[in-house]
N, C-alpha and C. Protein backbone atom coordinates (compact mmCIF):
# COMPACT_ATOMS: atom_id res chain seq x y z
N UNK A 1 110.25 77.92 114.21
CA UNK A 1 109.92 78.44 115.53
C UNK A 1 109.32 79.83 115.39
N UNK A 2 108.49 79.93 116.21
CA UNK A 2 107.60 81.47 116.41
C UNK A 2 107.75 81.77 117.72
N UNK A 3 107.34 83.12 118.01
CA UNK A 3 107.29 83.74 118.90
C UNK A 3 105.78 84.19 119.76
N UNK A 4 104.65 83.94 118.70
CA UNK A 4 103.51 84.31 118.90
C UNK A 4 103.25 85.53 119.13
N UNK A 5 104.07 86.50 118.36
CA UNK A 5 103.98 88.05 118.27
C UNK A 5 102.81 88.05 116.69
N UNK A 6 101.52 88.36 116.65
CA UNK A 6 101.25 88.12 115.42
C UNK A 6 101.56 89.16 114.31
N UNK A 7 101.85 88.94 113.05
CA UNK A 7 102.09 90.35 112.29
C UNK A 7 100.99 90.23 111.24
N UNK A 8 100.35 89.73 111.41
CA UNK A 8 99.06 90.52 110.51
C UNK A 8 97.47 89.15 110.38
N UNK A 9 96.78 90.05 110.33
CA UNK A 9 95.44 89.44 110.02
C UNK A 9 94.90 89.14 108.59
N UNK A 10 95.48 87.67 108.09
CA UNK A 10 95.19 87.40 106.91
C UNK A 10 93.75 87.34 106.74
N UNK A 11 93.14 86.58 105.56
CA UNK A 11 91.91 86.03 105.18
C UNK A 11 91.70 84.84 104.62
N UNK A 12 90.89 83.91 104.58
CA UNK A 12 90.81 82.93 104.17
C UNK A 12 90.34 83.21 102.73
N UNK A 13 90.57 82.87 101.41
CA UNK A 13 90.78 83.05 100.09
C UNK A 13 89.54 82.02 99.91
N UNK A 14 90.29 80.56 99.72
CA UNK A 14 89.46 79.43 99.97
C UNK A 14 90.23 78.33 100.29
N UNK A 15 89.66 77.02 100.43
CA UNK A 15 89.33 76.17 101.11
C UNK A 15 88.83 74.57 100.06
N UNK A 16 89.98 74.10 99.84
CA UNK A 16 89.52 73.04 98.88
C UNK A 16 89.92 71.63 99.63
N UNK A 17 88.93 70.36 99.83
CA UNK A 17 89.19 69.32 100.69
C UNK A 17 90.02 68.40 99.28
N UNK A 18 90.91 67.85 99.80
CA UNK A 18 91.64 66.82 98.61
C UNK A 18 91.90 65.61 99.59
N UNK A 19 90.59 64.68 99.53
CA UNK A 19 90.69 63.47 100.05
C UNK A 19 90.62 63.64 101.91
N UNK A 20 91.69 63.38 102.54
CA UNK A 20 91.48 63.41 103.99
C UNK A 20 92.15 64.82 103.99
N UNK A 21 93.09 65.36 103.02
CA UNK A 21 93.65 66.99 103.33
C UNK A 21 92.88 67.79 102.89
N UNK A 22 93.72 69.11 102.86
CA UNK A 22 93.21 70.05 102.44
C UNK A 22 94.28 70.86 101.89
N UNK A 23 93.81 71.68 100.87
CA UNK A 23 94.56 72.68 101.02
C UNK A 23 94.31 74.08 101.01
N UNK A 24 94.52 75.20 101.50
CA UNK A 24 93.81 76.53 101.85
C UNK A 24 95.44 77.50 100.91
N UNK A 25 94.29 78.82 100.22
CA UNK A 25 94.65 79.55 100.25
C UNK A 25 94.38 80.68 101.02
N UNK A 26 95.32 81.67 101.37
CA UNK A 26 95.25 82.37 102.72
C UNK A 26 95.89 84.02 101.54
N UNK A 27 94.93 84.80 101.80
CA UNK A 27 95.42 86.14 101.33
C UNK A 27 95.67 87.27 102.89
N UNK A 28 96.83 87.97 102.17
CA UNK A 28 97.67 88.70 103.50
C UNK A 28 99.13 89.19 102.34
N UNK A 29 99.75 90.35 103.04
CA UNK A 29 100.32 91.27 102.35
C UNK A 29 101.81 91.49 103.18
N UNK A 30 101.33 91.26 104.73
CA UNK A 30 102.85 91.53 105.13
C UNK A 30 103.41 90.00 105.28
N UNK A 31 102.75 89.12 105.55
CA UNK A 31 103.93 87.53 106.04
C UNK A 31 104.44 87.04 104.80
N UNK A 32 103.60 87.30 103.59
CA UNK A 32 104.06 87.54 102.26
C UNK A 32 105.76 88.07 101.75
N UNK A 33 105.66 88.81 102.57
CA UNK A 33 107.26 89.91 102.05
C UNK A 33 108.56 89.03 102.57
N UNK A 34 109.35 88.94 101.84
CA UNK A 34 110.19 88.41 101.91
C UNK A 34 110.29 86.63 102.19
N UNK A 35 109.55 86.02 101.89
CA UNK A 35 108.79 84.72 102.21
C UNK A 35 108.78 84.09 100.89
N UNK A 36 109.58 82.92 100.60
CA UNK A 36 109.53 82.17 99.28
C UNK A 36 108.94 80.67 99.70
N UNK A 37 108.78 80.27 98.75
CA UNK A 37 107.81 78.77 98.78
C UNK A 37 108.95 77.64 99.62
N UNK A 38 108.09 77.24 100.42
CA UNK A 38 108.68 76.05 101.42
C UNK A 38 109.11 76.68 102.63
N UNK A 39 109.13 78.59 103.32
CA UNK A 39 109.15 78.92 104.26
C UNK A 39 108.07 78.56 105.02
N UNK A 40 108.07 78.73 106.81
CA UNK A 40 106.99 78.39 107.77
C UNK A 40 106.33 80.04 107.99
N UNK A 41 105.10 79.76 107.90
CA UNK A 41 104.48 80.73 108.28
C UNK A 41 103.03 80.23 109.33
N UNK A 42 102.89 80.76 110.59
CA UNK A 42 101.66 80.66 111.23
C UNK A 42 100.45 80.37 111.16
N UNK A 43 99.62 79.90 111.07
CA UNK A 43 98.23 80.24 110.82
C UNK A 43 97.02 79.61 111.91
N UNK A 44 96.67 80.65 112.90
CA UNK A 44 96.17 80.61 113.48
C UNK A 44 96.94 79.54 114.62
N UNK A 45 98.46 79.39 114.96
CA UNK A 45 98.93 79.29 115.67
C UNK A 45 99.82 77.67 115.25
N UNK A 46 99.06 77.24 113.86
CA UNK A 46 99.40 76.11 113.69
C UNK A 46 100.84 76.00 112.42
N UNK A 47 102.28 75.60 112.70
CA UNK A 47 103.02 75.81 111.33
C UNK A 47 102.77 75.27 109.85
N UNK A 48 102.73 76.37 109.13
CA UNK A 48 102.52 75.53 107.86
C UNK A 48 103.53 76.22 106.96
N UNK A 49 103.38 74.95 105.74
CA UNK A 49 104.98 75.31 104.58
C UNK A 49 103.65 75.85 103.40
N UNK A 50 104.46 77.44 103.59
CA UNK A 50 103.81 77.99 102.18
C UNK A 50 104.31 78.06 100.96
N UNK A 51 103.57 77.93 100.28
CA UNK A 51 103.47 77.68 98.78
C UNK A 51 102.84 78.55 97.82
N UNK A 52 103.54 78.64 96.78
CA UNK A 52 102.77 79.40 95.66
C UNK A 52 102.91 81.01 96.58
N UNK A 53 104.23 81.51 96.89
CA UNK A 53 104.13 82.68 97.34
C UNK A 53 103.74 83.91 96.69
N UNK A 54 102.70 84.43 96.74
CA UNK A 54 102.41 86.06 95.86
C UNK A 54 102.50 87.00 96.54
N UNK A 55 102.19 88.16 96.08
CA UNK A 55 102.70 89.45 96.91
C UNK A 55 101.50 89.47 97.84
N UNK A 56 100.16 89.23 97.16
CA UNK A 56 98.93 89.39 98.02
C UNK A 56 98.09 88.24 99.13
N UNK A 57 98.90 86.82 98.47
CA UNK A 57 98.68 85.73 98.90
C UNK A 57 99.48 84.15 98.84
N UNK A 58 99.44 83.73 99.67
CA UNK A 58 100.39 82.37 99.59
C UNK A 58 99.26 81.00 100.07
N UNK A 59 99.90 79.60 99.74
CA UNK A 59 98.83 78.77 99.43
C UNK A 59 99.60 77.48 100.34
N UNK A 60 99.16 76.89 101.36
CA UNK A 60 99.31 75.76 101.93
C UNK A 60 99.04 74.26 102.21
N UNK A 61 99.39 72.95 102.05
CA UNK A 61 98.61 71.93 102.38
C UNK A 61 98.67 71.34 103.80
N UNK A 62 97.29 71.19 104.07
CA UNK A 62 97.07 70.87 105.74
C UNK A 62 96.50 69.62 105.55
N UNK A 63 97.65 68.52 105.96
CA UNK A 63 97.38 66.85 106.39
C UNK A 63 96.58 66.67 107.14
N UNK A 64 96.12 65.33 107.13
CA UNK A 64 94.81 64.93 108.03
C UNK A 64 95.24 64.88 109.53
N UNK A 65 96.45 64.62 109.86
CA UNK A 65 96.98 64.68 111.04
C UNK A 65 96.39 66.38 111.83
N UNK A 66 96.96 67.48 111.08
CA UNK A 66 96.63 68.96 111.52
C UNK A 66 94.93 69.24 111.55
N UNK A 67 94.48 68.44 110.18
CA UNK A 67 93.00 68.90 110.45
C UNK A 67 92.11 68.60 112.03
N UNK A 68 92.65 67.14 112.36
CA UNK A 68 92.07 66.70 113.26
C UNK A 68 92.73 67.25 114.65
N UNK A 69 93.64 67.43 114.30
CA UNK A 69 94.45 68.32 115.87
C UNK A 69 94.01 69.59 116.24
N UNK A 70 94.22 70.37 115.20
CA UNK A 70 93.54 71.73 114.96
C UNK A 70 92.20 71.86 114.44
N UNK A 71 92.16 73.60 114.77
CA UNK A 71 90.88 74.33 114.41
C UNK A 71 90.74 74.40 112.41
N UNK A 72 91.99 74.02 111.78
CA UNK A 72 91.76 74.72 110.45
C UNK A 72 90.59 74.11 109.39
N UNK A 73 90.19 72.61 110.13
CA UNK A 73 89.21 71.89 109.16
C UNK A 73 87.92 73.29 109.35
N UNK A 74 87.88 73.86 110.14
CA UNK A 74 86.52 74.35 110.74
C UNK A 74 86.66 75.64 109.65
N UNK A 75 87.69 76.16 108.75
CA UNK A 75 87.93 77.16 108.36
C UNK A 75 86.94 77.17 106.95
N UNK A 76 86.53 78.22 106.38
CA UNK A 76 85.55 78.65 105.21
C UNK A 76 86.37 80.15 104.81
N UNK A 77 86.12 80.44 103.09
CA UNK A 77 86.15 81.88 102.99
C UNK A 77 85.85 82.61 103.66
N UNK A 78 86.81 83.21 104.01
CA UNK A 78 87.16 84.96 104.53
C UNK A 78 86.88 84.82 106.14
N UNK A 79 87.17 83.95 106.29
CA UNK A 79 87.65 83.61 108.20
C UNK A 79 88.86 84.64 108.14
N UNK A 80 89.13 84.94 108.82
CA UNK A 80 90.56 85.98 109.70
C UNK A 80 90.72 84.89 110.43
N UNK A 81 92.45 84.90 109.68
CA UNK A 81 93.73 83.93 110.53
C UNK A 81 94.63 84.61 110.87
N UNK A 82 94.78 84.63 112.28
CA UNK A 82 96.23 85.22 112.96
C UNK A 82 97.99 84.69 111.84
N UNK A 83 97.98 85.36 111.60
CA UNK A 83 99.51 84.76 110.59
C UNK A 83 100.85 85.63 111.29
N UNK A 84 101.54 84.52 111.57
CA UNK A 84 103.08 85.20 111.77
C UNK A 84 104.41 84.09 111.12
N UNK A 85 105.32 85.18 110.46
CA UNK A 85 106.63 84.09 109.33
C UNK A 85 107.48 83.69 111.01
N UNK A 86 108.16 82.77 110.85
CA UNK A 86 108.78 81.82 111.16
C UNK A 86 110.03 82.89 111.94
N UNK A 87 110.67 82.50 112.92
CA UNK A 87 111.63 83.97 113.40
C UNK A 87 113.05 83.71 112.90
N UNK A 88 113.89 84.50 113.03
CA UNK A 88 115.03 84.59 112.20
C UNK A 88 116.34 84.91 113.45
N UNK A 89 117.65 84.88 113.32
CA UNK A 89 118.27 85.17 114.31
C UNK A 89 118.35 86.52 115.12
N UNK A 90 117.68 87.30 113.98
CA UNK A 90 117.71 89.15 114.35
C UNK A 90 116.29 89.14 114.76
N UNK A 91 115.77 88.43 115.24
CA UNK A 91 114.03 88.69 115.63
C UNK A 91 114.41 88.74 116.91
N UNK A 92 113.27 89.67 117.41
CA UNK A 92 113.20 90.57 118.95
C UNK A 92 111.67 89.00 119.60
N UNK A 93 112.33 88.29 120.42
CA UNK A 93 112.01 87.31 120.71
C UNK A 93 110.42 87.81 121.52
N UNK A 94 109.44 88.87 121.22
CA UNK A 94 108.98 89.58 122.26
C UNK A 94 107.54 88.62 122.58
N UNK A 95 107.45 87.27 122.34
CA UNK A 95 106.44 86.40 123.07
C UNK A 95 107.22 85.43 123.85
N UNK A 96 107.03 84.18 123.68
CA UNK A 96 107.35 82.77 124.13
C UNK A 96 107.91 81.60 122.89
N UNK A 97 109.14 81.16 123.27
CA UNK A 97 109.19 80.20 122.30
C UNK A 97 107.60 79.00 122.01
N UNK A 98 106.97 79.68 120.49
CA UNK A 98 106.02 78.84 119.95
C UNK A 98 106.64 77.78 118.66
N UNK A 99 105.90 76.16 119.02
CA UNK A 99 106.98 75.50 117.70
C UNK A 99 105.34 75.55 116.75
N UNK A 100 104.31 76.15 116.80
CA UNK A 100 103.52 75.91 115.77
C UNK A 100 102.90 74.54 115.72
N UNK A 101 102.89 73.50 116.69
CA UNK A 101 102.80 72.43 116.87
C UNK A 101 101.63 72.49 117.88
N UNK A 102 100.10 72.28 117.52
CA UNK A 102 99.50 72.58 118.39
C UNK A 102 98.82 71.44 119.30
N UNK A 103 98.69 71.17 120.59
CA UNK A 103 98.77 70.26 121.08
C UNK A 103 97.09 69.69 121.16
N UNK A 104 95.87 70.78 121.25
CA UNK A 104 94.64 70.53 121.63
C UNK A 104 94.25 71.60 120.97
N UNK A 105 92.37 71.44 121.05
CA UNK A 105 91.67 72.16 120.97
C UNK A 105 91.29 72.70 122.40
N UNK A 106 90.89 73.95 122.38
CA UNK A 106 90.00 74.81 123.67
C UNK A 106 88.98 75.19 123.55
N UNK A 107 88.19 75.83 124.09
CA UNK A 107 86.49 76.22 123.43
C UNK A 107 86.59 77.69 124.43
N UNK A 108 86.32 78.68 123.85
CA UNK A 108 85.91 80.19 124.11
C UNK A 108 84.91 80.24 124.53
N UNK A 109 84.70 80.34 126.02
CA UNK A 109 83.92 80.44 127.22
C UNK A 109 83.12 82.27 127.06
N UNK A 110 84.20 82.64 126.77
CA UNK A 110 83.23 84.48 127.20
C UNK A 110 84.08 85.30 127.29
N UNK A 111 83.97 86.73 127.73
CA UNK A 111 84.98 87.70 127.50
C UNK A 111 84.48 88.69 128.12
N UNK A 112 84.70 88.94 129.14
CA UNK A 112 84.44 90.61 130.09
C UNK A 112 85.48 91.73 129.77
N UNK A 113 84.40 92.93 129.66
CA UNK A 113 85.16 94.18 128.82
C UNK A 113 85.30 95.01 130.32
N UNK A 114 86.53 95.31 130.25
CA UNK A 114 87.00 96.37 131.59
C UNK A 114 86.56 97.57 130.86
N UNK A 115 86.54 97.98 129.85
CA UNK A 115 87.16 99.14 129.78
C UNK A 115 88.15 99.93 128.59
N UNK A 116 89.23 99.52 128.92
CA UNK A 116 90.77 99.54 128.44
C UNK A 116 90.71 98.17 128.04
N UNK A 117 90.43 96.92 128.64
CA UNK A 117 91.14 95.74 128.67
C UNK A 117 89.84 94.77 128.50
N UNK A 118 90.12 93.39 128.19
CA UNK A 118 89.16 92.40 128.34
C UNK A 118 89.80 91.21 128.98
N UNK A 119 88.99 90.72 129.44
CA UNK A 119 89.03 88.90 130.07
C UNK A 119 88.89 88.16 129.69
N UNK A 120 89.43 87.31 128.88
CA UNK A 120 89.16 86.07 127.84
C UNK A 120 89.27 84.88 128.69
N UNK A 121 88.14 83.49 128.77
CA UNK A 121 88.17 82.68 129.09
C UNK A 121 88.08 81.36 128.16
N UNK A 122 88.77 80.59 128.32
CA UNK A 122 88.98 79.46 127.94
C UNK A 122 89.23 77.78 128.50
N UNK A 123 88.29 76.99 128.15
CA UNK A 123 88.37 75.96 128.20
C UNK A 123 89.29 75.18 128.01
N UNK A 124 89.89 74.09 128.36
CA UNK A 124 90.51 73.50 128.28
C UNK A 124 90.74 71.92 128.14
N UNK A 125 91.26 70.92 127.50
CA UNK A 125 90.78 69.65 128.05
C UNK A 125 92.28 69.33 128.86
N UNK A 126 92.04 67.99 129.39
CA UNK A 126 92.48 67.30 131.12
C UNK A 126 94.17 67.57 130.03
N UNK A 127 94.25 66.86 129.07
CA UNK A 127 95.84 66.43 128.47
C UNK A 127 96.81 67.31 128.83
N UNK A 128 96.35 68.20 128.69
CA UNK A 128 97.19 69.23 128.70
C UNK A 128 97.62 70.43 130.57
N UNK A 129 96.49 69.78 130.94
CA UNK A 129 96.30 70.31 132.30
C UNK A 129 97.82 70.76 132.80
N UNK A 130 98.56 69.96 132.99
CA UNK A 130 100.01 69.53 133.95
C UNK A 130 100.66 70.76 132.81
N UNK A 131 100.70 71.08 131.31
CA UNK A 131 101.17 71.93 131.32
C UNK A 131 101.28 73.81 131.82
N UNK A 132 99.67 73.84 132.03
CA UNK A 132 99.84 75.38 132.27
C UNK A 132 99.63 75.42 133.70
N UNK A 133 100.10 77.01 133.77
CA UNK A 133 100.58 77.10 135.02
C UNK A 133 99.96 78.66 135.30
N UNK A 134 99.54 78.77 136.63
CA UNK A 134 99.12 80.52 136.89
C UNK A 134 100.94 81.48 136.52
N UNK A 135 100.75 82.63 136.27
CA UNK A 135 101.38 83.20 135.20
C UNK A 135 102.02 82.58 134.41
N UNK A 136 102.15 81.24 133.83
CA UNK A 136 102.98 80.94 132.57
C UNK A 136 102.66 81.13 131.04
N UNK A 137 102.81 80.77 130.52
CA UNK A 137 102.57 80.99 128.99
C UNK A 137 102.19 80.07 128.46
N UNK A 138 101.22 80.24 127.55
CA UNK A 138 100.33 79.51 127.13
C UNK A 138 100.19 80.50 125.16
N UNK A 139 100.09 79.53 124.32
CA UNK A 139 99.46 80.09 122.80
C UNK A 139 98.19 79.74 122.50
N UNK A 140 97.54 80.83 122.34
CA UNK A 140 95.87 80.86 122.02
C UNK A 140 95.66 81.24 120.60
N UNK A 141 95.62 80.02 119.47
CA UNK A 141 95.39 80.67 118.06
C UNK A 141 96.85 80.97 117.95
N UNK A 142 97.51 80.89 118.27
CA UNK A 142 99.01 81.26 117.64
C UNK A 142 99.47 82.34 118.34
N UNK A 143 98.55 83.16 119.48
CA UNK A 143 99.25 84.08 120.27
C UNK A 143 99.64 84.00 121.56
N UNK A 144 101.18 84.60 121.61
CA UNK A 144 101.81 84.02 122.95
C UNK A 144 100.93 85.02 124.03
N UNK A 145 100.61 84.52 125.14
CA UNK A 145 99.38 84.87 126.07
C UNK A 145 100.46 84.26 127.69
N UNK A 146 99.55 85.29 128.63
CA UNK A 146 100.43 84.83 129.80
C UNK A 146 98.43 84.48 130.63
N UNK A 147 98.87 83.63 131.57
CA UNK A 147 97.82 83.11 132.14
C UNK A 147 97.38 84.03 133.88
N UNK A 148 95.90 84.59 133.33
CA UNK A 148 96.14 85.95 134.60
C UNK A 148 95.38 84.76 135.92
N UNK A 149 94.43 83.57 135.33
CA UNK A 149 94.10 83.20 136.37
C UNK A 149 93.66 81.08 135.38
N UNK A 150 93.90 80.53 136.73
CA UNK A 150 93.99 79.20 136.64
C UNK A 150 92.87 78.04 137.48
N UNK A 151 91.92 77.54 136.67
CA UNK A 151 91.05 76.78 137.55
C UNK A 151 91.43 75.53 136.81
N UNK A 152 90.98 74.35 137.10
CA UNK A 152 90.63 72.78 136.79
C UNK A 152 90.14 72.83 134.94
N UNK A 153 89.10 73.95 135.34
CA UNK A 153 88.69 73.96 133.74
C UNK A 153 88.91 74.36 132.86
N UNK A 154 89.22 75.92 133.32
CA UNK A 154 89.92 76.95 132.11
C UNK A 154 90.19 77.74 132.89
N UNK A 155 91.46 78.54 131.66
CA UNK A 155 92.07 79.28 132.40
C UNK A 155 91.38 80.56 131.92
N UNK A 156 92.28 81.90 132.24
CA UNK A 156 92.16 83.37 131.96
C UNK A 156 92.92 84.33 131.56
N UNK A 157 93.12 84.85 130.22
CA UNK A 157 93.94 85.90 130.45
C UNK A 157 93.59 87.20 129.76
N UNK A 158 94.72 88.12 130.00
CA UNK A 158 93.98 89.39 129.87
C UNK A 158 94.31 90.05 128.01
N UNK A 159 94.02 90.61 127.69
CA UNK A 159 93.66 91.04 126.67
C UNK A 159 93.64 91.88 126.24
N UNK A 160 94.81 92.95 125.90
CA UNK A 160 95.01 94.49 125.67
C UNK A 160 94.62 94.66 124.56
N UNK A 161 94.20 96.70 124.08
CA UNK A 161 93.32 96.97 122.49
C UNK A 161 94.06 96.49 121.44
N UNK A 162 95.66 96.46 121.51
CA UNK A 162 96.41 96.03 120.70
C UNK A 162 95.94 94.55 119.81
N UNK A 163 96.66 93.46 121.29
CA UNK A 163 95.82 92.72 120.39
C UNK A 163 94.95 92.27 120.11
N UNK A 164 93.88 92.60 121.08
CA UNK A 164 91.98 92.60 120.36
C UNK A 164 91.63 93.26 118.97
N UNK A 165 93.00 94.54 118.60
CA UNK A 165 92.94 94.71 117.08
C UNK A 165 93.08 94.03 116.26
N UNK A 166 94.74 93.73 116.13
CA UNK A 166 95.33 92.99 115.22
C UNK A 166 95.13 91.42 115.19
N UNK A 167 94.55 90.82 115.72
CA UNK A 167 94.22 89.14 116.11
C UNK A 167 92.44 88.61 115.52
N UNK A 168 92.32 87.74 115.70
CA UNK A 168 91.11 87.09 115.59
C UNK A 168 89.98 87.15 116.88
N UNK A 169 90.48 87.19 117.41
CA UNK A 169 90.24 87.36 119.04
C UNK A 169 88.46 88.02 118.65
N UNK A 170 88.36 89.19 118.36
CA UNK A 170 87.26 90.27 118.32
C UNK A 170 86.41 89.43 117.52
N UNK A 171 86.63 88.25 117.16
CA UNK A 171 85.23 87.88 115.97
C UNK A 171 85.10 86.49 116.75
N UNK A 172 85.95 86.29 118.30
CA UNK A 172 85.19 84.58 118.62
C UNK A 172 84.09 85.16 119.10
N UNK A 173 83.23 83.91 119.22
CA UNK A 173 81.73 83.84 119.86
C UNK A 173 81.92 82.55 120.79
N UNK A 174 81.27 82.62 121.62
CA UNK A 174 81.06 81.69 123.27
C UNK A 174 80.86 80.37 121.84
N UNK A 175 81.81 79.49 121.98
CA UNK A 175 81.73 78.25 122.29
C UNK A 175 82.80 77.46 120.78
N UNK A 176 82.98 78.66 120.09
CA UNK A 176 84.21 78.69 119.47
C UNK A 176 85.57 77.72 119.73
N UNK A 177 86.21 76.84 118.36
CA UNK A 177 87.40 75.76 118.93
C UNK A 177 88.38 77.09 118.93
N UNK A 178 89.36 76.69 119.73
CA UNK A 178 91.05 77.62 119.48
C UNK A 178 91.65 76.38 119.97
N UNK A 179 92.64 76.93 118.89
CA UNK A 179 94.23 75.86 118.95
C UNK A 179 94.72 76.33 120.06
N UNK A 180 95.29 75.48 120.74
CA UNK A 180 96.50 75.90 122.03
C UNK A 180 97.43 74.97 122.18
N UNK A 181 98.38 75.32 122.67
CA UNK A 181 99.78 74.99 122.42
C UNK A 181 100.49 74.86 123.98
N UNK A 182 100.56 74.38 124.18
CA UNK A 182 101.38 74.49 126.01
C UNK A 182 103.00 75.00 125.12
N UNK A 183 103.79 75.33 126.44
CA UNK A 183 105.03 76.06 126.78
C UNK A 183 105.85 74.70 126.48
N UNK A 184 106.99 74.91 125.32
CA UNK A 184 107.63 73.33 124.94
C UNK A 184 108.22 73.16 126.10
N UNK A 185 109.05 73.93 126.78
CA UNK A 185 109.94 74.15 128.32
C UNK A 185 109.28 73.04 129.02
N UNK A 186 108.00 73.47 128.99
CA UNK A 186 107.09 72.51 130.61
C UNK A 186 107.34 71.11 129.95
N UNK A 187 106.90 70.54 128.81
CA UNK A 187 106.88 69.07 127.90
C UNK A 187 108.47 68.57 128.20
N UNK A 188 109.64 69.58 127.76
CA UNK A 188 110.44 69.00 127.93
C UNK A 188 111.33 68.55 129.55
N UNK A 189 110.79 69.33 130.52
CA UNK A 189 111.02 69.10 131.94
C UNK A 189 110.15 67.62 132.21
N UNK A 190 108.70 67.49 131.93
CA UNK A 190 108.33 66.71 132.15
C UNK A 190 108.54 65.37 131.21
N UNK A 191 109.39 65.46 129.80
CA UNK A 191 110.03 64.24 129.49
C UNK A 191 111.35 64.04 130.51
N UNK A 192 112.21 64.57 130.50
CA UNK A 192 113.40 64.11 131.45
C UNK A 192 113.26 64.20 133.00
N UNK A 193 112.26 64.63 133.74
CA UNK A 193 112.05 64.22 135.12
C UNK A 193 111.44 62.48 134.82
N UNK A 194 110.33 62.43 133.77
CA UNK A 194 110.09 61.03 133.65
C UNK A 194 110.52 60.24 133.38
N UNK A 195 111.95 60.37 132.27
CA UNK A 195 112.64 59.29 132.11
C UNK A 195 113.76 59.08 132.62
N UNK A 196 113.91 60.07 133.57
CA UNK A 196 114.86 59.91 134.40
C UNK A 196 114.22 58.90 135.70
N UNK A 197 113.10 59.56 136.22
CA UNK A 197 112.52 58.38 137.18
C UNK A 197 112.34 56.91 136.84
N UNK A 198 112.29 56.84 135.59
CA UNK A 198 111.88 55.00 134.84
C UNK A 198 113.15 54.48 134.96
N UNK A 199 114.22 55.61 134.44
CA UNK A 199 115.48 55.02 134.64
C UNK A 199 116.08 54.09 136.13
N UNK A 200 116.25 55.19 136.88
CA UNK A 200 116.27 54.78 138.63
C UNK A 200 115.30 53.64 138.70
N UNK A 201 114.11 53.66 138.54
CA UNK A 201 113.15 52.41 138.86
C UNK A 201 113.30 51.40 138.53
N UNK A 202 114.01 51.10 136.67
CA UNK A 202 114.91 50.11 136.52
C UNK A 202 115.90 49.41 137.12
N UNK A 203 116.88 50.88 137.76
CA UNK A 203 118.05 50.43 138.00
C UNK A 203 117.97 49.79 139.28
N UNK A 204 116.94 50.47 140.05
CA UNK A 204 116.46 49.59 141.34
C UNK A 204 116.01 48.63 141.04
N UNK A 205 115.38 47.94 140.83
CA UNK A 205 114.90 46.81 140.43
C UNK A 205 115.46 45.68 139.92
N UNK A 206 116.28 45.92 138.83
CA UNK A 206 117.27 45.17 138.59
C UNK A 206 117.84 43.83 139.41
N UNK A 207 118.35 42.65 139.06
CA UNK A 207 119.20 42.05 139.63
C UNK A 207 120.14 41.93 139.69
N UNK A 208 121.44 42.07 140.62
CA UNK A 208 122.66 42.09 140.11
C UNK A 208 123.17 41.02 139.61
């Protein structure tokens, strides 16, 4: 489990295809520390089990299942990946419960600069619609994000210097994939309102 607080801006090392996988090495210095082989660490919002831990870099395999779900097939040397380690019981919970499990792709619409602040827009497809919500939470690339505005197509949110620093964010271009992740909360309300209704519909139905 993550939080979508990111702690550092790795790099993509390289990028070797093995059949329908892959596997990527990812160089970075802080998700590194204290992190031994078979811990979860982030990448770009998606969980992966790292391997081959070094001080400067750690090494992952991404199944055909993740390539095709996620943005990481699209990845080449020295891409910047949002990376954050896995949270612990003493972690300051300061995003949204993220499981690293990413549900869709989105496409990066544009970005208006206030100033101080920016406007990030994003696309969305229909699947996922029923999960977000105007102010709820939403993970963009692996960062927990609150939603400033909500249409049919995409949503909006806002974008402080912080993390336009430390994130990937500053290098998308209009039409760019991002991983996104709906709020597990909303998935799991909407499994037990539904199987609670199939239930009753059974039980009505039924013959005695």
């Amino acid at each position: 489990m993550f939080t979508g607080i990111i702690e550092e801006l790795g790099r993509v090392r390289s990028v070797e295809k093995r059949g329908d996988d892959a596997r990527i090495v990812i160089n970075a210095r802080i998700v590194t520390e204290g992190s031994r082989d078979g811990d979860s660490i982030a990448v770009n919002g998606v969980c992966l089990t790292a391997l081959e831990v070094k001080r400067d870099a750690f090494s992952a395999n991404v199944s055909k299942e993740t390539l095709l779900r996620s943005t990481l097939g699209n990845l080449k040397a020295d891409a910047a990946v949002n990376l954050e380690r896995a949270v612990t019981p003493a972690t300051r919970l300061g995003g949204h419960i993220v499981q690293g499990h990413v549900d869709a792709r989105g496409k990066f619409l544009g970005s208006e600069d206030h100033g101080e602040s920016w406007t990030f827009s994003f696309a969305y497809p229909k699947e996922i619609a029923r999960y977000l919500v105007f102010k709820g939470s939403v993970a963009v690339e692996g960062i927990s994000l609150t939603i400033a505005n909500l249409t049919d197509d995409y949503f909006e949110i806002a974008v402080i210097p912080k993390t336009f620093e430390v994130t990937n964010f500053s290098q998308l271009a209009p039409g760019d994939e991002v991983n996104l992740e709906a709020d597990v909360i909303a998935k799991y309300v909407e499994r037990i309102l539904t199987a609670d209704s199939a239930l009753k519909h059974r039980g009505a139905t039924s013959e005695p």
